[in-house]
C-alpha atoms as a PDB file:
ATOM      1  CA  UNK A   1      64.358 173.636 177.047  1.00  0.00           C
ATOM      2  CA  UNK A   2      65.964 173.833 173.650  1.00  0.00           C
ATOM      3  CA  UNK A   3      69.597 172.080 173.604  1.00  0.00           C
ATOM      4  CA  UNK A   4      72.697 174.607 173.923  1.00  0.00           C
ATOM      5  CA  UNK A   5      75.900 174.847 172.037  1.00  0.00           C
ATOM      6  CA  UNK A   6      78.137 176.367 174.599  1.00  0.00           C
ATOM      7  CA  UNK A   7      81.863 177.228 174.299  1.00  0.00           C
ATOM      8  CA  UNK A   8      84.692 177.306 177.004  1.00  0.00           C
ATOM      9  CA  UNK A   9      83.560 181.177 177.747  1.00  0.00           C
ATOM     10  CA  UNK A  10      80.502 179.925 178.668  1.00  0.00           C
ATOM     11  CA  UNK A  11      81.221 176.935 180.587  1.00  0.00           C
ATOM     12  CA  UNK A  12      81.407 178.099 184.309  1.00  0.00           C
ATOM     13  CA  UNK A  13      78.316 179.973 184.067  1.00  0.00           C
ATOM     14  CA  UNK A  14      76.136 177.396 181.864  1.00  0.00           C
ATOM     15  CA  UNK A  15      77.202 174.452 184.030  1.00  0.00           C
ATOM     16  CA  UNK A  16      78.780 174.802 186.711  1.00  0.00           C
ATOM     17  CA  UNK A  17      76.767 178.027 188.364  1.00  0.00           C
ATOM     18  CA  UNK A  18      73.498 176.497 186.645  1.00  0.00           C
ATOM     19  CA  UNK A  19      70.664 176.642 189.234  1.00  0.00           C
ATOM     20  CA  UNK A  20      69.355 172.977 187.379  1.00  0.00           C
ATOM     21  CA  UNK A  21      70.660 169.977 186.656  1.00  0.00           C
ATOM     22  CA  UNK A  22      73.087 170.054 183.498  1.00  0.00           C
ATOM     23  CA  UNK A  23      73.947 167.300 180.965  1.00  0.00           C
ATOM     24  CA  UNK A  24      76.985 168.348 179.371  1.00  0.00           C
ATOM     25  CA  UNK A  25      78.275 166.355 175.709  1.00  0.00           C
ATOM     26  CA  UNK A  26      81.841 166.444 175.304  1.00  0.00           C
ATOM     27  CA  UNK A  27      81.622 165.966 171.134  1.00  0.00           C
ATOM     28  CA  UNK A  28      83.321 166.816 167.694  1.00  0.00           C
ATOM     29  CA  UNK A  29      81.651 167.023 164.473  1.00  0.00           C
ATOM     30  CA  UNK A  30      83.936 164.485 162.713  1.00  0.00           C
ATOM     31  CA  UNK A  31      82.864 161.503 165.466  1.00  0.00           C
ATOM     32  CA  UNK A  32      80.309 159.106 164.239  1.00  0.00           C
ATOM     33  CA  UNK A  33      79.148 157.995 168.056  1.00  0.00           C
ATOM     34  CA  UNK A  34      78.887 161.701 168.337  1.00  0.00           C
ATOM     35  CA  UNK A  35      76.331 161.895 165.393  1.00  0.00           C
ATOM     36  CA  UNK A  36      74.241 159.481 166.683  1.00  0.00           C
ATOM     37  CA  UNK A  37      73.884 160.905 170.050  1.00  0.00           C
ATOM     38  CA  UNK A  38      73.094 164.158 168.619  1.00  0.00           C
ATOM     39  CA  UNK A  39      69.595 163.770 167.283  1.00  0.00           C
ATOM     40  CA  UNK A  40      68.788 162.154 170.442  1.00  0.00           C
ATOM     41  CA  UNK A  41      69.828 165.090 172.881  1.00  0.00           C
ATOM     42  CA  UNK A  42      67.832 167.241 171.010  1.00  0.00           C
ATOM     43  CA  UNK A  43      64.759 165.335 171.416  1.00  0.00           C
ATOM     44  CA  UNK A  44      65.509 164.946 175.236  1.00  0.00           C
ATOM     45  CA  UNK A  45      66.302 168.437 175.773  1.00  0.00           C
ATOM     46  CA  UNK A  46      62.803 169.172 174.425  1.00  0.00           C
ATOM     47  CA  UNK A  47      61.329 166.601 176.294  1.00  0.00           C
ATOM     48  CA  UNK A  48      62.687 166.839 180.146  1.00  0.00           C
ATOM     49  CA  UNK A  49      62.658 170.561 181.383  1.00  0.00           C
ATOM     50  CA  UNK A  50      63.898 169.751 184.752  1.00  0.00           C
ATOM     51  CA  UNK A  51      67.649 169.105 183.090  1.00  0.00           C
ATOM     52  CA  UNK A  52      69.573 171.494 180.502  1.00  0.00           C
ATOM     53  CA  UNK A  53      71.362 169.773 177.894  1.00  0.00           C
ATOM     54  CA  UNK A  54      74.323 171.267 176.736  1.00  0.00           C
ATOM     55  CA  UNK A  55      76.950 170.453 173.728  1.00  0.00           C
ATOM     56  CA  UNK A  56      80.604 171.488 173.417  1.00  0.00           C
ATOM     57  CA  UNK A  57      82.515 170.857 170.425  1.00  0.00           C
ATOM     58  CA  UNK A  58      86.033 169.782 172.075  1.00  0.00           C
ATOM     59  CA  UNK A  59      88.046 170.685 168.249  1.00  0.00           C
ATOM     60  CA  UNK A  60      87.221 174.655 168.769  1.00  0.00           C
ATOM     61  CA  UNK A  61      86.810 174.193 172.704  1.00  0.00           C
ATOM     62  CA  UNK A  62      89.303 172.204 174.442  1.00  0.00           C
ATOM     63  CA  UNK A  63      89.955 173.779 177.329  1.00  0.00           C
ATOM     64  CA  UNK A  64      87.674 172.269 179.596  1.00  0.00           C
ATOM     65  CA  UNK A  65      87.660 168.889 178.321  1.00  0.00           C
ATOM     66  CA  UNK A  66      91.672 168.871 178.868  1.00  0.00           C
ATOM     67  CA  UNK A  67      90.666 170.044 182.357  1.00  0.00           C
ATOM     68  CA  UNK A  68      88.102 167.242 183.081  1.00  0.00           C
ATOM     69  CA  UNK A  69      91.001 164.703 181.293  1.00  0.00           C
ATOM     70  CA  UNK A  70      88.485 164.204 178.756  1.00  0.00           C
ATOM     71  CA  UNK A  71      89.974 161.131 176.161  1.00  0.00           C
ATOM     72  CA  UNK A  72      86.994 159.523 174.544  1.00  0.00           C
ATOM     73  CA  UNK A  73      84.342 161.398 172.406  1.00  0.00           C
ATOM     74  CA  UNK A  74      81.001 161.351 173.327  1.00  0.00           C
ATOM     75  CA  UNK A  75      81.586 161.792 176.954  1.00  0.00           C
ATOM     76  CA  UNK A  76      78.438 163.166 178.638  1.00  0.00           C
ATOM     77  CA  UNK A  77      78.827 164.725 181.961  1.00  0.00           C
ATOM     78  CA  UNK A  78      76.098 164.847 184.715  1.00  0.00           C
ATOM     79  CA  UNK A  79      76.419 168.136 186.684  1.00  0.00           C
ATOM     80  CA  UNK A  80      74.075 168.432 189.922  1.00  0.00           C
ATOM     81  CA  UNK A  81      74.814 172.063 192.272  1.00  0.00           C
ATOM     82  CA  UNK A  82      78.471 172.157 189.806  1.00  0.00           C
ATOM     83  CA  UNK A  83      79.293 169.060 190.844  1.00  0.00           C
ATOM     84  CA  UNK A  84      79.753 166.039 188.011  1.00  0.00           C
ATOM     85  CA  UNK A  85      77.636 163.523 189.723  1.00  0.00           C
ATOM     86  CA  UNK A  86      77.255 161.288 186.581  1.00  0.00           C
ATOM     87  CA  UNK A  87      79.417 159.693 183.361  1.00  0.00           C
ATOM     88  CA  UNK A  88      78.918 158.278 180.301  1.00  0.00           C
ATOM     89  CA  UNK A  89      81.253 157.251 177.430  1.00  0.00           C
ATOM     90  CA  UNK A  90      79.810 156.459 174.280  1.00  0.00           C
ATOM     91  CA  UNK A  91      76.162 156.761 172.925  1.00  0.00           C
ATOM     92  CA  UNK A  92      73.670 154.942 174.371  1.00  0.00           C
ATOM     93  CA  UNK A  93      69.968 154.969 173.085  1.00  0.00           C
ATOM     94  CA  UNK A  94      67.262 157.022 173.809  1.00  0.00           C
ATOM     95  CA  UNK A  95      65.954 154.794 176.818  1.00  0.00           C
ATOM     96  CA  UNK A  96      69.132 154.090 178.497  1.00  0.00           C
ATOM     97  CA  UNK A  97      69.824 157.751 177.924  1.00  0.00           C
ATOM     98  CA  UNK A  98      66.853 159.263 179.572  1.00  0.00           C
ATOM     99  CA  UNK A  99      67.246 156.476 182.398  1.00  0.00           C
ATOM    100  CA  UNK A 100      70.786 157.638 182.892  1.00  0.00           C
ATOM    101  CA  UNK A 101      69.611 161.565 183.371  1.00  0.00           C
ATOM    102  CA  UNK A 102      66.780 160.226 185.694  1.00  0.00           C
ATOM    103  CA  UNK A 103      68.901 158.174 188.072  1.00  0.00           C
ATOM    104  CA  UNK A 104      71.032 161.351 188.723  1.00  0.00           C
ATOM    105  CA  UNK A 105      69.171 164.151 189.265  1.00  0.00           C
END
């Protein structure tokens, strides 16, 4: 699966009606974290088609990442059957990453 940018239109049905596991990065374009995780989604979401991987930039889509009480940028979210079933704050590399998606889904 290629990586998605979605907005807060597409939210509900991307994630939480999504019929597969969903990784979900809470980012902004001006975070340097945020830059570093980037590259690496985009190899994982090329890599592992059993989870979609999904960005939302939380300057032109804040809406749901006031809802989830987002505060700290990146914030991936794990979403199993709509339901967050894993966190992460901050980047992590590749490895720890991928292990992170594994142990949740």
């Amino acid at each position: 699966m290629s990586l998605l940018h979605i907005t807060d239109d597409d939210y509900e049905n991307e994630v939480i009606k999504s019929t597969v596991p969903v990784l979900v990065d809470f980012w902004a374009p001006w975070c340097g974290p945020c830059k570093m995780v980037g590259p690496i989604l985009e190899e994982l979401a090329n890599e592992m088609e059993q989870v979609k991987i999904c960005k939302i930039d939380i300057d032109q889509n804040s809406a749901w990442a006031s809802k989830l009480g987002i505060m700290s940028i990146p914030t991936l979210l794990l979403y199993k059957d709509g339901e967050v079933v894993g966190k992460q704050v901050g980047a992590l590399p590749k490895e720890e990453l991928k292990g992170f998606i594994e142990s949740h889904i």
